[in-house]
Protein backbone atom coordinates (compact mmCIF):
# COMPACT_ATOMS: atom_id res chain seq x y z
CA UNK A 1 0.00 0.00 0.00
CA UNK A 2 1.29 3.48 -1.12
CA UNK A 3 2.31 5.99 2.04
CA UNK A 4 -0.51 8.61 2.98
CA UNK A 5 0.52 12.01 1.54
CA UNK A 6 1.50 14.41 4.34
CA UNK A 7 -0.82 17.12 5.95
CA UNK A 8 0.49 19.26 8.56
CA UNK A 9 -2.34 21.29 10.82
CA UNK A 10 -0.81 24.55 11.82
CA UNK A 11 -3.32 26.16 14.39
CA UNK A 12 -3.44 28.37 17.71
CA UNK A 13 -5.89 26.65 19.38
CA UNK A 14 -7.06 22.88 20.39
CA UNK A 15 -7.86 20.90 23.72
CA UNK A 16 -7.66 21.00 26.19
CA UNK A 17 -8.20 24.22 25.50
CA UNK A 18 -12.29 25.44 25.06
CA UNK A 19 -13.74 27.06 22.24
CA UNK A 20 -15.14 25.88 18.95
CA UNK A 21 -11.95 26.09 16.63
CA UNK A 22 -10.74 24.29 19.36
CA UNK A 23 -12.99 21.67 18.96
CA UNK A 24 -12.59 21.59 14.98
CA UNK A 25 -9.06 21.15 14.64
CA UNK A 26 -9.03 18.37 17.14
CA UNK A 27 -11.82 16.56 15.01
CA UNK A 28 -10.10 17.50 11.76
CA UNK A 29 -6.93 16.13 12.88
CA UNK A 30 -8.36 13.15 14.59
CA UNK A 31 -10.79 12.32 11.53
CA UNK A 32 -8.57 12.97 8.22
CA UNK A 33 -7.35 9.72 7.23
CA UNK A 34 -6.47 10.11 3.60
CA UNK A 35 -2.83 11.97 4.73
CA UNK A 36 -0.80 11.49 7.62
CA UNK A 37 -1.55 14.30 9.51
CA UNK A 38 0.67 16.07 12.17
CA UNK A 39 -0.86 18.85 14.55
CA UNK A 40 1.45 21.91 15.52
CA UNK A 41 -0.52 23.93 18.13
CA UNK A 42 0.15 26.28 21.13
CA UNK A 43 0.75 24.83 24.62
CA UNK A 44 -2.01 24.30 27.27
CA UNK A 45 -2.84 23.65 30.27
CA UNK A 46 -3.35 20.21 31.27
CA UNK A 47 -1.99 19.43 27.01
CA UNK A 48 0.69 16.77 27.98
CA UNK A 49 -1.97 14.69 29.65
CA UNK A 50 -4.63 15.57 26.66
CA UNK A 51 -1.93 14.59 24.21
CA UNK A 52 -1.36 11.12 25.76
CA UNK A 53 -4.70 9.73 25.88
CA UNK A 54 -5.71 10.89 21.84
CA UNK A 55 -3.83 8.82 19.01
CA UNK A 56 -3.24 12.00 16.89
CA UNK A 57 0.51 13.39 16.34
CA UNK A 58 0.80 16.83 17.94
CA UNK A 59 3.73 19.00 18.74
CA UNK A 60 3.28 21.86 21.11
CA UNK A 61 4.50 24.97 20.75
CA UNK A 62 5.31 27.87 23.67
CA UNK A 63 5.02 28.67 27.36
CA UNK A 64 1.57 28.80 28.59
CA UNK A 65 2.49 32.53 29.99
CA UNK A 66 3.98 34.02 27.48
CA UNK A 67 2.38 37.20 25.81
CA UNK A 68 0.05 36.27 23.27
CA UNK A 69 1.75 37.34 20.47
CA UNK A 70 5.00 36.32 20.99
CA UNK A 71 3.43 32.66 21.31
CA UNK A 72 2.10 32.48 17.67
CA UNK A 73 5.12 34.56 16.36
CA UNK A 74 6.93 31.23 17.76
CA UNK A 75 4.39 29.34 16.34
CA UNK A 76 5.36 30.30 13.00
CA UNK A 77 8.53 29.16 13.72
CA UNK A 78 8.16 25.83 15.07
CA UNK A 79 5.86 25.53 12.32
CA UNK A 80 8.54 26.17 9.57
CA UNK A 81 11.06 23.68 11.69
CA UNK A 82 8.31 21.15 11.86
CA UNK A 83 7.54 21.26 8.16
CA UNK A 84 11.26 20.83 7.05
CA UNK A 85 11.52 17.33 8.80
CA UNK A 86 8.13 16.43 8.29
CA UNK A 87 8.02 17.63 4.24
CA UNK A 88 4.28 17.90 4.06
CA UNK A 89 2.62 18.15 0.59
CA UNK A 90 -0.35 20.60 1.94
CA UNK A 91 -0.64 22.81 5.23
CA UNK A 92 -3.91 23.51 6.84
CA UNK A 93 -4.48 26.85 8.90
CA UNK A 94 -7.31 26.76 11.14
CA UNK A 95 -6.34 30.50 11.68
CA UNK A 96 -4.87 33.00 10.08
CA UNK A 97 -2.09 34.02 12.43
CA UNK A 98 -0.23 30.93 10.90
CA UNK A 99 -0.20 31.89 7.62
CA UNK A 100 3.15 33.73 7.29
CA UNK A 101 4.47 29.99 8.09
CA UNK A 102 2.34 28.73 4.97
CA UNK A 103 3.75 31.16 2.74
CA UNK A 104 7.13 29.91 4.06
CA UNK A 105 6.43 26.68 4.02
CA UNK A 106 5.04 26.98 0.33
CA UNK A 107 8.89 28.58 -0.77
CA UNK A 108 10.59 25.91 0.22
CA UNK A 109 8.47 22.73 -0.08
CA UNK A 110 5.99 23.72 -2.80
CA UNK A 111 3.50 22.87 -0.37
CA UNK A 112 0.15 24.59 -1.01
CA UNK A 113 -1.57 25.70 1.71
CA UNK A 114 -5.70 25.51 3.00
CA UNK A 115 -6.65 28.56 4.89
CA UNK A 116 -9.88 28.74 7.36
CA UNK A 117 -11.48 31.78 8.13
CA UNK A 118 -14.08 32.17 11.13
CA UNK A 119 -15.20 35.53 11.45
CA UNK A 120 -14.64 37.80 14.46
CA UNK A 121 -10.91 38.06 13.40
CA UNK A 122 -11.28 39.39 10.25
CA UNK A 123 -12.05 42.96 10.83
CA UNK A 124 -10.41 42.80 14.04
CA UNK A 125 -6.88 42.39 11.86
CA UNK A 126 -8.13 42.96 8.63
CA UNK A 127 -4.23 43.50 7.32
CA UNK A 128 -3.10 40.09 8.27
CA UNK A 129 -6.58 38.51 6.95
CA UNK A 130 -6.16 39.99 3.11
CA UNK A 131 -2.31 38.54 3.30
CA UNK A 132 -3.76 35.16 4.23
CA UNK A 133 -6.46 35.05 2.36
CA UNK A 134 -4.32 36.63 -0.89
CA UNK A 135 -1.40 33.78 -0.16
CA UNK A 136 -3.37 30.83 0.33
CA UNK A 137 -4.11 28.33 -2.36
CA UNK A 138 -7.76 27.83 -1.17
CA UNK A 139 -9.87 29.65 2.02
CA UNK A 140 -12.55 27.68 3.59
CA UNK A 141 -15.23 30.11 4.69
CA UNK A 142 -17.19 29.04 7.71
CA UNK A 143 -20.76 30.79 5.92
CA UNK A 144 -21.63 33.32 3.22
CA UNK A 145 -21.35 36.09 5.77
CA UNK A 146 -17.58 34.54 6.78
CA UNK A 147 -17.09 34.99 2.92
CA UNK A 148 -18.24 38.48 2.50
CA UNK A 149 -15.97 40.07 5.33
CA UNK A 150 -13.07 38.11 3.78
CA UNK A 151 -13.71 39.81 0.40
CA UNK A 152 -14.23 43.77 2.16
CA UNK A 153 -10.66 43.29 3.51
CA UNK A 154 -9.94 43.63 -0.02
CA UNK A 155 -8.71 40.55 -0.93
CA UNK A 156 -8.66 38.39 -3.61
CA UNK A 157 -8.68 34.63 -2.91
CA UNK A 158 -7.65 31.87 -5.75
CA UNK A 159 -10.51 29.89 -4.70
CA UNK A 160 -13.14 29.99 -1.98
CA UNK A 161 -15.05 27.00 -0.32
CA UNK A 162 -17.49 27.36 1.67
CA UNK A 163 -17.76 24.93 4.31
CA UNK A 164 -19.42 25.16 8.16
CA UNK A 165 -17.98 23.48 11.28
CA UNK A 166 -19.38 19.98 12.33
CA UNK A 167 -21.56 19.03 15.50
CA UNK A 168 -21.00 16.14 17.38
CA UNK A 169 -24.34 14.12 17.32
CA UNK A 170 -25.13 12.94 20.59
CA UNK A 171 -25.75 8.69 21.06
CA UNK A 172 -28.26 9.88 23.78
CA UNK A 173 -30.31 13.17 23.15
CA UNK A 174 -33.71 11.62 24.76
CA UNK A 175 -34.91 15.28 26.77
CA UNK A 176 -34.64 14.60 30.95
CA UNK A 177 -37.28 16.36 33.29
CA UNK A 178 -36.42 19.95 34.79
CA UNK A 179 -38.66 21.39 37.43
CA UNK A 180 -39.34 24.54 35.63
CA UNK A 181 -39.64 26.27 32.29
CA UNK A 182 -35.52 26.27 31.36
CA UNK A 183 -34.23 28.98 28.75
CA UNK A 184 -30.55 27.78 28.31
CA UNK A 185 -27.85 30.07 27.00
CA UNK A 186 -24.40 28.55 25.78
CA UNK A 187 -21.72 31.09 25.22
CA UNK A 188 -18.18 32.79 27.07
CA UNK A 189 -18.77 35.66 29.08
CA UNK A 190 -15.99 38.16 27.09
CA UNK A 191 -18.24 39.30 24.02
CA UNK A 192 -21.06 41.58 24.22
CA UNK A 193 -22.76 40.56 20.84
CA UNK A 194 -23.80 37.56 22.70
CA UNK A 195 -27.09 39.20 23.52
CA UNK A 196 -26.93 38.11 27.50
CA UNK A 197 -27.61 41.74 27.96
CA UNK A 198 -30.46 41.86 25.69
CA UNK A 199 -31.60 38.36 27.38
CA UNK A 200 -31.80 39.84 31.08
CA UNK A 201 -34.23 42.47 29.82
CA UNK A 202 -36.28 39.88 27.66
CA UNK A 203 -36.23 37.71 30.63
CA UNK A 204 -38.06 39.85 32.56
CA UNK A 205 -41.16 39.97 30.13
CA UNK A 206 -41.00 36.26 29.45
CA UNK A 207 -41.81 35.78 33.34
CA UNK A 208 -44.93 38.26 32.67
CA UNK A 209 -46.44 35.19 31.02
CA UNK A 210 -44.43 32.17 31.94
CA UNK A 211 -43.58 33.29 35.92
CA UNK A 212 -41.50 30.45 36.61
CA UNK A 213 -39.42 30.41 34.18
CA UNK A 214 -35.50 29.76 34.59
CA UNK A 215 -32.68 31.44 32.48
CA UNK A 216 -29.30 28.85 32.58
CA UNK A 217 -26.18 30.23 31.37
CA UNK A 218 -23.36 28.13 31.19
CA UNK A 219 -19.90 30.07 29.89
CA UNK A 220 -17.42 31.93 32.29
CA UNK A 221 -15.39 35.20 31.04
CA UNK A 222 -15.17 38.92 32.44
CA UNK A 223 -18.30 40.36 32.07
CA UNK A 224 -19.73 37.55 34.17
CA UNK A 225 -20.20 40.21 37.05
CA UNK A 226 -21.53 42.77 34.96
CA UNK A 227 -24.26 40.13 33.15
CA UNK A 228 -25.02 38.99 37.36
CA UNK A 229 -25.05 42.54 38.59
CA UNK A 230 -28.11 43.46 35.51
CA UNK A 231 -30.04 40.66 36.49
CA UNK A 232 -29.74 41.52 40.32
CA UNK A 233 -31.00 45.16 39.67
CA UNK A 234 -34.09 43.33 37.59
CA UNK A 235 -34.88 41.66 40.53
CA UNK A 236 -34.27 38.44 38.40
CA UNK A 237 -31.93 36.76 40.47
CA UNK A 238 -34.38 33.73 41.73
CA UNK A 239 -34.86 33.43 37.31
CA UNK A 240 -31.26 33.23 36.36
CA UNK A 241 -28.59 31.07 37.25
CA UNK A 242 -25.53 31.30 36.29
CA UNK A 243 -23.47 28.34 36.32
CA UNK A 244 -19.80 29.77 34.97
CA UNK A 245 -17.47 27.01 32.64
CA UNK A 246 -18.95 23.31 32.91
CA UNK A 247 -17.86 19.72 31.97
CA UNK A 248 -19.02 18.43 28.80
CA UNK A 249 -20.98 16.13 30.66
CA UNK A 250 -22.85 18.89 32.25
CA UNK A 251 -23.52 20.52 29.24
CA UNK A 252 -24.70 18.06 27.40
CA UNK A 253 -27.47 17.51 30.48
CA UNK A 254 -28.54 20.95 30.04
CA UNK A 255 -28.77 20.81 26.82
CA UNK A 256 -31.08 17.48 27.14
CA UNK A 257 -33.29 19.68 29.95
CA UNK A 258 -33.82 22.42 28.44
CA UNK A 259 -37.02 23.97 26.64
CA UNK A 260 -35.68 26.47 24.66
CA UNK A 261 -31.76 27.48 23.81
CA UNK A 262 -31.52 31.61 23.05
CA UNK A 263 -28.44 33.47 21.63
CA UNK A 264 -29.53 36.78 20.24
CA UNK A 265 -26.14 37.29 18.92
CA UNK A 266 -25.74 40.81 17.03
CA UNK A 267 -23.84 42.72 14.91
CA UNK A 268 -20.70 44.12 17.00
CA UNK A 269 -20.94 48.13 16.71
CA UNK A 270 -17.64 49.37 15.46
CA UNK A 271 -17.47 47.47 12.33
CA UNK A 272 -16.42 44.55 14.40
CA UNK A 273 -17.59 41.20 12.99
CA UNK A 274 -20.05 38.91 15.16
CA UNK A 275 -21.11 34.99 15.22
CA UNK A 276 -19.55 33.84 11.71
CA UNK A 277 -21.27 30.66 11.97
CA UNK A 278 -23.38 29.76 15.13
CA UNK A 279 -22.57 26.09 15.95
CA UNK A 280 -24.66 26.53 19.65
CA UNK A 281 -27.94 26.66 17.38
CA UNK A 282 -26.83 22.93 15.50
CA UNK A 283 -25.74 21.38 18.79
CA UNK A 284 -29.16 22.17 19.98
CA UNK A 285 -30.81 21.11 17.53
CA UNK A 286 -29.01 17.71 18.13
CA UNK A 287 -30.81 17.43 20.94
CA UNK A 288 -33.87 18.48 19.32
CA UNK A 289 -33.99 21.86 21.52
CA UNK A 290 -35.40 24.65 19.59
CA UNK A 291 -33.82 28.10 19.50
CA UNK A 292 -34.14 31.58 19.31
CA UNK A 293 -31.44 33.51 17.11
CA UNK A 294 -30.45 36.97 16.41
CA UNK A 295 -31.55 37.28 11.96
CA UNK A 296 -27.89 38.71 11.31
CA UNK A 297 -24.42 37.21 10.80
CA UNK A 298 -23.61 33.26 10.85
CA UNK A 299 -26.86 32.44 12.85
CA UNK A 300 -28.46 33.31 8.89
CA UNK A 301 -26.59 29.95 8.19
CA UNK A 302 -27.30 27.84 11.07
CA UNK A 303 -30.79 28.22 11.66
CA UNK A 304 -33.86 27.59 9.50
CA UNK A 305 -36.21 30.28 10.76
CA UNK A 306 -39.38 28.81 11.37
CA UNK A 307 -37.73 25.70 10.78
CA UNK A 308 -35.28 24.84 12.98
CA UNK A 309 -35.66 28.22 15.32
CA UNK A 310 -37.15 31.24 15.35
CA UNK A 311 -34.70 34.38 13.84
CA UNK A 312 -35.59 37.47 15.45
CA UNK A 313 -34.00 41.66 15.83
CA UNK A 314 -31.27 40.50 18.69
CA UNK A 315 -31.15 43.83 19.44
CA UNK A 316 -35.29 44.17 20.47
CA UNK A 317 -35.60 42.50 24.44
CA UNK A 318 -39.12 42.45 23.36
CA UNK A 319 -38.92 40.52 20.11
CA UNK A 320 -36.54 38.23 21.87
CA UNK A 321 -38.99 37.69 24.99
CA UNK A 322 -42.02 37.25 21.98
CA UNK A 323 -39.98 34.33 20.50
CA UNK A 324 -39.40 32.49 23.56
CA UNK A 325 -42.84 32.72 25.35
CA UNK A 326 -44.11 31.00 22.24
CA UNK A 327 -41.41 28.02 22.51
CA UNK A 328 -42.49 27.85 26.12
CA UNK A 329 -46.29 28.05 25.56
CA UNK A 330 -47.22 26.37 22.24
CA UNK A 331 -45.36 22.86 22.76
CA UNK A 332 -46.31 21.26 19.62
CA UNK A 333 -44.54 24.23 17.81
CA UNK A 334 -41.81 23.57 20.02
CA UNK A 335 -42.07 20.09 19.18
CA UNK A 336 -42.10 20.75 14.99
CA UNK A 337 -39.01 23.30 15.38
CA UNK A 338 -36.72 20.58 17.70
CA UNK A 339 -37.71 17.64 15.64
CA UNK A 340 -36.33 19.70 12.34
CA UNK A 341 -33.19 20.86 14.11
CA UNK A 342 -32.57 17.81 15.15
CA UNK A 343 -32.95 16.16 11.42
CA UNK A 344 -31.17 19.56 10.39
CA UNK A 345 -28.11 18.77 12.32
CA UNK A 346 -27.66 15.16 11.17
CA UNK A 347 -26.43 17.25 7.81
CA UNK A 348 -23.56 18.75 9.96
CA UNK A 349 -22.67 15.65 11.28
CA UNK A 350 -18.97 15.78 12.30
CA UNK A 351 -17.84 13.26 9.69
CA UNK A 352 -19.83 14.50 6.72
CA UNK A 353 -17.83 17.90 7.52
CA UNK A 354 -14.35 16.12 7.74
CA UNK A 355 -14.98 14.34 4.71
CA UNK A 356 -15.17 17.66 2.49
CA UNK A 357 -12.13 19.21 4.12
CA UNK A 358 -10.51 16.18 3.32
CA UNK A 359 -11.86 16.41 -0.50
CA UNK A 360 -10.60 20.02 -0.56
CA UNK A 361 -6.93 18.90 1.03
CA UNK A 362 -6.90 15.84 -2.02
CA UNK A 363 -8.17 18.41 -4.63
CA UNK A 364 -5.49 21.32 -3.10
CA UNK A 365 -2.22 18.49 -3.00
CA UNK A 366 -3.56 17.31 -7.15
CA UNK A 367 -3.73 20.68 -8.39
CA UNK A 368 0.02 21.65 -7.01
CA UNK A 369 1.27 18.13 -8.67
CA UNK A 370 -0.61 19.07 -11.89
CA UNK A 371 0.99 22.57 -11.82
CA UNK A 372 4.49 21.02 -11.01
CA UNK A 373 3.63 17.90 -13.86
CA UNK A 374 3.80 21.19 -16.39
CA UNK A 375 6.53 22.64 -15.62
CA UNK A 376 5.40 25.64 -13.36
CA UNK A 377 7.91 26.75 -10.96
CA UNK A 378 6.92 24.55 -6.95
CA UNK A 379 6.59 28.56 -5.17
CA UNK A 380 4.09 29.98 -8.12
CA UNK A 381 0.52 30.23 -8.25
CA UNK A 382 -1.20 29.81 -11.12
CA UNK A 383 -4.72 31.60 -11.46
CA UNK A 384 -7.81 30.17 -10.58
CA UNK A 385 -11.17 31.14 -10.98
CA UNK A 386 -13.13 32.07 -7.61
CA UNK A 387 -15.80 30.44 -6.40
């Protein structure tokens, strides 16, 4: 049997560590088996033990406490070391701060390179994003919206796909008892556009009509106080709990005891970007929870309004409140909207999602050997048409 071709993962962030590109690269590198894939990442804590018990090939890069950028500036490096012993024939960069190492990497191997895009650091470093989007040999975008703040950057991608992150479907998403009415929210505590703001002052008019209703967040970060200290001055504090970072295994309880999920994500003001995708919504709907979205952003992608949830102004409390009262109160619609998330999400399936990155990595590594089978020099590009 011929060798795997070689893929090398070049990202900032993966478990232990939390967060959703987190959770992508480790399935991505764990489910790819058409190359032989090797992981360079950033250090964690709690990564050596991580590291031992998963049969994937990662090398870790940095002290935990070292400034941020500093850490992926020596990511780069290690990433260029790693790729001269390891010689692979295509580089995926599950963020952009890696792709000065592609375009290295590309000079001296002829290696082309896959470059994801999520969202929220686009306009944030809009600079670096049109040099990685402008040097890579294809950009996954994570949704149309993804795409669009790619392209005001200025840039001018070879070739776009478009493909969303996975969910994991659960083996058990059969819905346990909760004593009362239970709006769940999923998200970190650090970004505003996350709507808990908007959802302490909806809150309050949901319990106008459903009185014992219960708000669960689950997410720590640094506006956890603030978030607390609204709902105390609403006089909300026997509706909301707030339960800070929890085990997987917790989650996935709430998320099985729940009524409703809300996330009335908005646009950032500033120009900043907000949810590029919206994987909450599908992992809900896994569970056959229905939810209530902001109609803006990556949530356009996610959720099926009046389908799979109900897509309404995230920046209106009242709209928001309107949306879940009727979740609460008419079951069978309820019912409809969690059964068709939950069919929805069997589309997003982690492995369907793998399987296309891993088409795109094939389709990447023939289109270098074709351009290299002609005679075109290993560090050129030769024009393609976007998508």
């Amino acid at each position: 049997m011929p060798a795997r071709p070689r893929l090398l993962i070049l990202t900032p962030d993966y478990p232990p560590a939390h967060g959703g590109i987190q959770v992508m690269a480790h399935r991505l590198a764990a489910g790819i088996q058409a190359f032989q894939t090797r992981t360079v990442a950033l250090a964690a804590p709690g990564a050596a033990e991580f590291d031992r018990e998963q049969q994937t090939d990662v090398r870790r890069v940095g002290a935990v406490a070292a400034p941020h950028q500093a850490r992926n500036a020596l990511l780069n490096l290690i990433a260029v070391r790693e790729a001269l012993s390891f010689r692979p024939e295509v580089t995926l960069h599950l963020h952009m701060v890696t792709s000065p190492a592609g375009v290295l990497i590309r000079r001296a191997l002829g290696a082309p390179s896959v470059q994801y895009f999520h969202a929220k650091e686009i306009p944030a470093r809009a600079g670096l994003a049109r040099f990685a989007a402008d040097h890579a040999d294809v950009v996954i975008a994570v949704s149309s919206y993804c795409e669009d703040l790619i392209k005001a950057t200025g840039a001018r991608p070879a070739h776009v796909e478009r493909i969303s992150p996975g969910v994991d479907i659960p083996e058990d998403a059969s819905p346990q008892p909760s004593e009362r009415p239970t709006v769940l929210t999923i998200a970190r505590l650090e970004d505003r556009y996350k709507g808990h703001d908007v959802m302490v002052r909806a809150l309050a008019l949901v319990r106008e009509q459903v009185p014992d209703v219960e708000w669960v967040v689950l997410g720590e970060g640094s506006l956890r106080a603030e978030f607390e200290g609204q709902a105390q001055d609403a006089a909300l504090t026997e509706a909301v709990r707030f339960l800070g970072r929890v085990s997987d295994e917790e989650r996935d309880l709430w998320l099985r005891r729940c009524d409703v999920l809300a996330m009335p994500s908005r646009l950032p003001e500033g120009g900043q970007a907000g949810e590029g995708f919206g994987i909450v919504f599908l992992e809900a709907g896994s569970y056959g929870k229905p939810v209530v979205a902001g109609n803006v952003g990556g949530a356009l992608a996610s959720v099926s309004d009046g389908g799979s949830g109900l897509l309404v102004d995230p920046w209106d409390p009242s709209a928001v409140a309107e949306a879940i009262v009727k979740l609460l109160l008419d079951r069978e619609l309820a019912s409809r909207l969690g059964a068709a998330g939950a069919a929805r999400a069997q589309s997003f399936a982690w492995p369907l999602i793998v399987e296309r990155v891993e088409a795109v990595l094939l389709d990447c590594r023939a289109a270098a050997g074709a351009r290299r089978g002609h005679g075109a020099r290993s560090s050129e590009r030769s024009p393609r048409t976007p998508a």
